[in-house]
N, C-alpha and C. Protein backbone atom coordinates (compact mmCIF):
# COMPACT_ATOMS: atom_id res chain seq x y z
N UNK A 1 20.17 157.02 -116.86
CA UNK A 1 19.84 155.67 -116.51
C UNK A 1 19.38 154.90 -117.75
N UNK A 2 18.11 155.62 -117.98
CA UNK A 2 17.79 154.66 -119.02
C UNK A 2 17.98 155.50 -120.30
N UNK A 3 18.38 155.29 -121.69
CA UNK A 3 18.62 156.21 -122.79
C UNK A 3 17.51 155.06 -123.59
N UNK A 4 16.43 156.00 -124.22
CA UNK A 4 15.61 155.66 -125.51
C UNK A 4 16.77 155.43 -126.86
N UNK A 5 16.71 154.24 -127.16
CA UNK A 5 17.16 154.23 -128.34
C UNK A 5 16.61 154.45 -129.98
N UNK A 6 16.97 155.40 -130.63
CA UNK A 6 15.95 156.35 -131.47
C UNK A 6 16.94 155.64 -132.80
N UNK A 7 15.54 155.47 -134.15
CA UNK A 7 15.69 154.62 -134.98
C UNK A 7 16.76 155.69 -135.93
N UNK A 8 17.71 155.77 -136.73
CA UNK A 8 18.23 156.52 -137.62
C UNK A 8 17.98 156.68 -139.30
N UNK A 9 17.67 157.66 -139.35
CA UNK A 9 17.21 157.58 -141.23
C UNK A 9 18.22 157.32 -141.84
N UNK A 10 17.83 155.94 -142.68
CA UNK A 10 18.62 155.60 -143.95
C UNK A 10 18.95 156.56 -144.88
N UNK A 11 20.35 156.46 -144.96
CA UNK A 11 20.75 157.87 -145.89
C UNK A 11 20.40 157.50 -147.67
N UNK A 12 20.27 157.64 -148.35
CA UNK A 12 19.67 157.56 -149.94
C UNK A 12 20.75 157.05 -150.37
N UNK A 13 21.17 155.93 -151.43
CA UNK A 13 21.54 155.01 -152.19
C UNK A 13 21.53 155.27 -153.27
N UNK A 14 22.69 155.27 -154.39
CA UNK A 14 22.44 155.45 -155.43
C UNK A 14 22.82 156.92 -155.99
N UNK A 15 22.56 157.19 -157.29
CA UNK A 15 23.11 158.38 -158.04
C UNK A 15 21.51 159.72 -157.38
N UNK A 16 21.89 160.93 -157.05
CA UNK A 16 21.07 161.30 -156.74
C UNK A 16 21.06 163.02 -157.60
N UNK A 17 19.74 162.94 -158.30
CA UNK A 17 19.73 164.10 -159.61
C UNK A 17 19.31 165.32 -159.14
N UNK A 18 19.70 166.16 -159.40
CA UNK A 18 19.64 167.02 -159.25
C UNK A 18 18.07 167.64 -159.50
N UNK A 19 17.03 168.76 -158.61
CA UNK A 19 15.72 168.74 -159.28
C UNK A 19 16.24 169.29 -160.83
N UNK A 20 15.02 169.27 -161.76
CA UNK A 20 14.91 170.02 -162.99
C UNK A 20 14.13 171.55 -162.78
N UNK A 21 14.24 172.43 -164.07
CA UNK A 21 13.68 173.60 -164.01
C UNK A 21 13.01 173.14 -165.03
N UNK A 22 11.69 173.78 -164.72
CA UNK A 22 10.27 173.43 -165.61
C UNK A 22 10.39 174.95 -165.76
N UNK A 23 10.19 175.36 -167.06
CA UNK A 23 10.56 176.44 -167.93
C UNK A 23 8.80 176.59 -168.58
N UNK A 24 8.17 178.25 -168.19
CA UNK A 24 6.84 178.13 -168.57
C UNK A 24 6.90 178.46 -170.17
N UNK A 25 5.50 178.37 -170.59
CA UNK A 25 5.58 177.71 -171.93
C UNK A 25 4.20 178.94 -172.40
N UNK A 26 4.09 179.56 -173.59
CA UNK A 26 3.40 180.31 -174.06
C UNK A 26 1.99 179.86 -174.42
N UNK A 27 0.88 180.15 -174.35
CA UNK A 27 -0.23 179.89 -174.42
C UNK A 27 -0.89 180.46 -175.26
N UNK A 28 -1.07 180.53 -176.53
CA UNK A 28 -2.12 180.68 -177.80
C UNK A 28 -3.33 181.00 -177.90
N UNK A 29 -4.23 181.21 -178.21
CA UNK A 29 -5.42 181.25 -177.66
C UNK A 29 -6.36 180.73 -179.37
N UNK A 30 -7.15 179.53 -179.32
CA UNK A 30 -7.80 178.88 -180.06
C UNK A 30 -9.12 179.33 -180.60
N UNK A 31 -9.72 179.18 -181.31
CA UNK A 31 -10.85 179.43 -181.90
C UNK A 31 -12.12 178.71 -181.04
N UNK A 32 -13.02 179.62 -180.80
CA UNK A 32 -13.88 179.19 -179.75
C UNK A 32 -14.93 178.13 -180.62
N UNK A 33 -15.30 176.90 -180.05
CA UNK A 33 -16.28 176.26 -180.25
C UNK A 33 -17.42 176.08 -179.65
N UNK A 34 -18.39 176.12 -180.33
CA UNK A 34 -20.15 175.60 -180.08
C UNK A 34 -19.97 174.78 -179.03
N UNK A 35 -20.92 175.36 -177.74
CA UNK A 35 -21.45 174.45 -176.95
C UNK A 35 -22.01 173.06 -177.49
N UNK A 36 -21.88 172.09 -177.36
CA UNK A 36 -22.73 170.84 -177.06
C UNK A 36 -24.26 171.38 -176.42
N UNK A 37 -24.89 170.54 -177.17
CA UNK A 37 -26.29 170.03 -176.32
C UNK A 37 -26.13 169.76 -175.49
N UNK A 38 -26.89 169.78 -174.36
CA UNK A 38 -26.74 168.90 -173.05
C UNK A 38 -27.54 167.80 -173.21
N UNK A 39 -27.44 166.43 -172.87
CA UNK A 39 -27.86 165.28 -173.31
C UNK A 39 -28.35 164.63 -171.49
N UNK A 40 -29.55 164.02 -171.53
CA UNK A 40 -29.87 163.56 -170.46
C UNK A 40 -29.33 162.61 -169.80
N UNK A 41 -29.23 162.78 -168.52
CA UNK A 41 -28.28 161.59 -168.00
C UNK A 41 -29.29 160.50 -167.92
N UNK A 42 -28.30 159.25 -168.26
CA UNK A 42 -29.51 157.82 -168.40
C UNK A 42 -29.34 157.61 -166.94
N UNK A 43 -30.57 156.87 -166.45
CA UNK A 43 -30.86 156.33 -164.97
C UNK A 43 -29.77 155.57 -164.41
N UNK A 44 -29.31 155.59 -163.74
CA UNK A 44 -28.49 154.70 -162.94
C UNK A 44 -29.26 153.49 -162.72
N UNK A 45 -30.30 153.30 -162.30
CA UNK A 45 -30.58 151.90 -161.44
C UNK A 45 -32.21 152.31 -161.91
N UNK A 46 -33.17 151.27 -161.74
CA UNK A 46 -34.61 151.46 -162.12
C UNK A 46 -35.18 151.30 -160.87
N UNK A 47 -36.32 152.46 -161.49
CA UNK A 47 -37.26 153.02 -160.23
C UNK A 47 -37.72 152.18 -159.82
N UNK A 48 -38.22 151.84 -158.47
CA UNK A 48 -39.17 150.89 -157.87
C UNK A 48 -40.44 150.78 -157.48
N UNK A 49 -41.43 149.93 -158.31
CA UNK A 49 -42.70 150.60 -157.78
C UNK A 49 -43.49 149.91 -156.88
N UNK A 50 -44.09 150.68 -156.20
CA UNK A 50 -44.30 149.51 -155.05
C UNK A 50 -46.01 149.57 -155.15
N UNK A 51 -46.69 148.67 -154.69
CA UNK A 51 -47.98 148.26 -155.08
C UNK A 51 -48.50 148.54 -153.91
N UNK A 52 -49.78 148.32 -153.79
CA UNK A 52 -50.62 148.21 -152.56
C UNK A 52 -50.16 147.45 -151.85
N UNK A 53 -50.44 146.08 -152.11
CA UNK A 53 -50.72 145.03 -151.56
C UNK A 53 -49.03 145.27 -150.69
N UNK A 54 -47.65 145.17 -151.49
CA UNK A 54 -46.39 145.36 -151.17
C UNK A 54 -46.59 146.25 -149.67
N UNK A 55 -46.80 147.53 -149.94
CA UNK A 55 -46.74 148.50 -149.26
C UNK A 55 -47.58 148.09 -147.69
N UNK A 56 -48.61 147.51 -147.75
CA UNK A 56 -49.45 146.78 -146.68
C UNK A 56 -48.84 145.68 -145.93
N UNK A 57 -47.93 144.58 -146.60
CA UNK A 57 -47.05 143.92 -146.14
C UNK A 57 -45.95 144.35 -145.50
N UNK A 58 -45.31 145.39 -145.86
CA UNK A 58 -44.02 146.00 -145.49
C UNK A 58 -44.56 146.67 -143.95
N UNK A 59 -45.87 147.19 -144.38
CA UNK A 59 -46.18 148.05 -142.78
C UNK A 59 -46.64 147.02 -141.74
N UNK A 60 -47.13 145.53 -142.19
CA UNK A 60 -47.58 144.70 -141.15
C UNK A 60 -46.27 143.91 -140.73
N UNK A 61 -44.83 143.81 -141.36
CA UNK A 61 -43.86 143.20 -140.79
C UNK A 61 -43.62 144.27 -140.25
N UNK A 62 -43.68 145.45 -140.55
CA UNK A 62 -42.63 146.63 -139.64
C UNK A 62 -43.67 146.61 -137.99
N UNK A 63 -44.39 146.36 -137.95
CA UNK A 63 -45.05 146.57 -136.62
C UNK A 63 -45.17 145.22 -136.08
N UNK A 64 -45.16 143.97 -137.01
CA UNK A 64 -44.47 142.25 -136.29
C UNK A 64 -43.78 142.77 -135.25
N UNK A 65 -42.66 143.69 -136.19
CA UNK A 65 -40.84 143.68 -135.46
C UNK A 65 -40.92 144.80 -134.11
N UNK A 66 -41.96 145.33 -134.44
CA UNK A 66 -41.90 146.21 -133.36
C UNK A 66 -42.64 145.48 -132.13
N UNK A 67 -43.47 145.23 -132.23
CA UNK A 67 -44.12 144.42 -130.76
C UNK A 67 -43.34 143.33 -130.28
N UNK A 68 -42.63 142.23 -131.11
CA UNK A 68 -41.97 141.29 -130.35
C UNK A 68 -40.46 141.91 -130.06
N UNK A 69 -40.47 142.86 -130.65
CA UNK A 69 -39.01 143.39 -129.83
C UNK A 69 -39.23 143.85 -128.73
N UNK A 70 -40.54 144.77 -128.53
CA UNK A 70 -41.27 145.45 -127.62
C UNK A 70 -41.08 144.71 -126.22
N UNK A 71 -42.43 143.44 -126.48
CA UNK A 71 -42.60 142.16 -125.67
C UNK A 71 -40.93 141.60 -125.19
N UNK A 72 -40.15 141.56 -125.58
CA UNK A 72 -38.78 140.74 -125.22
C UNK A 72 -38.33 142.07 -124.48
N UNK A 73 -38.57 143.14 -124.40
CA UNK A 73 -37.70 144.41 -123.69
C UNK A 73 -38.39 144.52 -122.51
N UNK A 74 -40.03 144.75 -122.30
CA UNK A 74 -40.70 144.09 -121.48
C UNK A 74 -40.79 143.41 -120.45
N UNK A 75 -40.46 141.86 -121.29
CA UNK A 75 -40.67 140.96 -120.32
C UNK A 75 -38.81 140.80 -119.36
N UNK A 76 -37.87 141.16 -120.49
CA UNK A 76 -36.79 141.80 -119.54
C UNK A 76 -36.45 142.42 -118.09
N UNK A 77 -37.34 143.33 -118.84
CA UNK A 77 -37.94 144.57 -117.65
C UNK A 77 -38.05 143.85 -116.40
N UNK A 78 -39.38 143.13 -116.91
CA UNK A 78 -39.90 142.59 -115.49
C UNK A 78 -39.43 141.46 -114.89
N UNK A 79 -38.06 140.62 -115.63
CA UNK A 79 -37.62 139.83 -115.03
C UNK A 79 -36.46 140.40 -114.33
N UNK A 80 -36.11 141.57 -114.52
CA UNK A 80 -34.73 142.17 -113.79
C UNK A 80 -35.85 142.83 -112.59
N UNK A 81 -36.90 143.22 -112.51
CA UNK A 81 -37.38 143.81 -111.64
C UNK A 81 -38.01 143.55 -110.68
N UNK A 82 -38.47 141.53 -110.81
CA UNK A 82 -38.90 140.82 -110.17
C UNK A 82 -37.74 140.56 -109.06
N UNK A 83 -36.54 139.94 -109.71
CA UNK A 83 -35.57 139.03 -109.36
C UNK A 83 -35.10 140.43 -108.53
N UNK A 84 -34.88 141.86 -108.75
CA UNK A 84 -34.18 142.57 -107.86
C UNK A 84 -35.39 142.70 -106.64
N UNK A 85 -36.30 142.72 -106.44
CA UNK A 85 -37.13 142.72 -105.68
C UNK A 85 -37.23 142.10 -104.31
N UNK A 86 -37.29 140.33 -105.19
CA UNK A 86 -37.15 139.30 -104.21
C UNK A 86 -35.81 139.31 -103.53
N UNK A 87 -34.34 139.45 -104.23
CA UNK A 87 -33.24 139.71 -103.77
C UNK A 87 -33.67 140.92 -102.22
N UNK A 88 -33.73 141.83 -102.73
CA UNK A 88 -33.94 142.64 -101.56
C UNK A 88 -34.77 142.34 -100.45
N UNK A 89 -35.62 141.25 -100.70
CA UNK A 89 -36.71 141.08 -99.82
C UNK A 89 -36.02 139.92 -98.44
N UNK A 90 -35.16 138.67 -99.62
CA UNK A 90 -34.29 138.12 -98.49
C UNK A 90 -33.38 138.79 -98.03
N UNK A 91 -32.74 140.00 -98.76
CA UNK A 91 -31.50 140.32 -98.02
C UNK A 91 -32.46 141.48 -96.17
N UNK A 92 -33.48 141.83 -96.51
CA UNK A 92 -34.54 142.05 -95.46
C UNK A 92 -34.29 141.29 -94.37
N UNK A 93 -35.38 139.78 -94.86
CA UNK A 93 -35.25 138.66 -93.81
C UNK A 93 -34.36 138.56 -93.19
N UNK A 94 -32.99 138.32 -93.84
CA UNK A 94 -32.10 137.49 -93.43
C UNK A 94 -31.15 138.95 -92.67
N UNK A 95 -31.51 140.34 -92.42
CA UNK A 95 -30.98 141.42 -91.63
C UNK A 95 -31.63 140.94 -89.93
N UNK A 96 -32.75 140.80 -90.76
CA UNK A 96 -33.92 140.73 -89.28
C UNK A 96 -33.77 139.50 -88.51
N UNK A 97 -33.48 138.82 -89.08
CA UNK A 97 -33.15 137.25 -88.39
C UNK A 97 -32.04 137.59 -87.38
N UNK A 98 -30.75 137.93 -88.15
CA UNK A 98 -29.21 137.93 -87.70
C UNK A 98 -29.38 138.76 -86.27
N UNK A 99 -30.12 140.15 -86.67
CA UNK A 99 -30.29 141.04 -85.52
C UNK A 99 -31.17 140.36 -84.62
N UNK A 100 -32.01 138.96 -84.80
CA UNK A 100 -32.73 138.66 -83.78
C UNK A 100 -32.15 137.52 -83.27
N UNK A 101 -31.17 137.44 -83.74
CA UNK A 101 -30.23 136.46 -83.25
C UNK A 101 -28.99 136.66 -81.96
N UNK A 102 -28.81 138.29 -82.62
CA UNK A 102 -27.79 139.05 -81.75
C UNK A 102 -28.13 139.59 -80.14
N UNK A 103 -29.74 139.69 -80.33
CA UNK A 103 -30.40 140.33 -79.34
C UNK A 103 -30.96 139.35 -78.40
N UNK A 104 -31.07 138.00 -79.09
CA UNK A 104 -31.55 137.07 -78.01
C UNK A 104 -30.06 136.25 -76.91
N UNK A 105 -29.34 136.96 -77.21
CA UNK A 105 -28.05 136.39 -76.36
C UNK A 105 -28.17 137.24 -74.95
């Protein structure tokens, strides 16, 4: 019914060479030389020093960020937990009504 039509490889163009033979090659053996010194590696980037005062600032924003993230997760909380609450409370009422509606016929 249905046949996939499948892409065909382009056949190669052009003069096409034959591989080469890489022919190994004799190895000598050289006169040994003196290690080098080892020389210290220079710093990449400069150290950072951090002060009191720095270090006291860094810990009073890091705990800013933590309480008002805190407070916003929180007050989240309690607005999803309010609003599901009251939801349930009319969907209550409004059971008790219907059924007192059904029963007074």
């Amino acid at each position: 019914m249905f046949r996939p039509k499948l892409p065909t490889m382009p056949q190669p163009t052009g003069i096409v060479t034959p591989p080469t033979v890489i022919e190994p090659t004799t190895i000598t053996p050289g006169t040994p030389t003196a290690p080098q010194a080892p020389t210290a590696p220079a710093p990449s980037r400069p150290t950072i020093q951090v002060k009191p005062g720095t270090a006291l600032a860094l810990v009073g924003g890091g705990t800013a960020v933590v309480l008002v993230v805190g407070a916003v997760l929180v007050s989240m909380l309690l607005a999803v937990a309010i609003t599901g609450v009251s939801v349930a409370l009319v969907a209550v009422v409004l059971r008790l009504l219907v059924n007192d509606m059904h029963k007074g016929r």
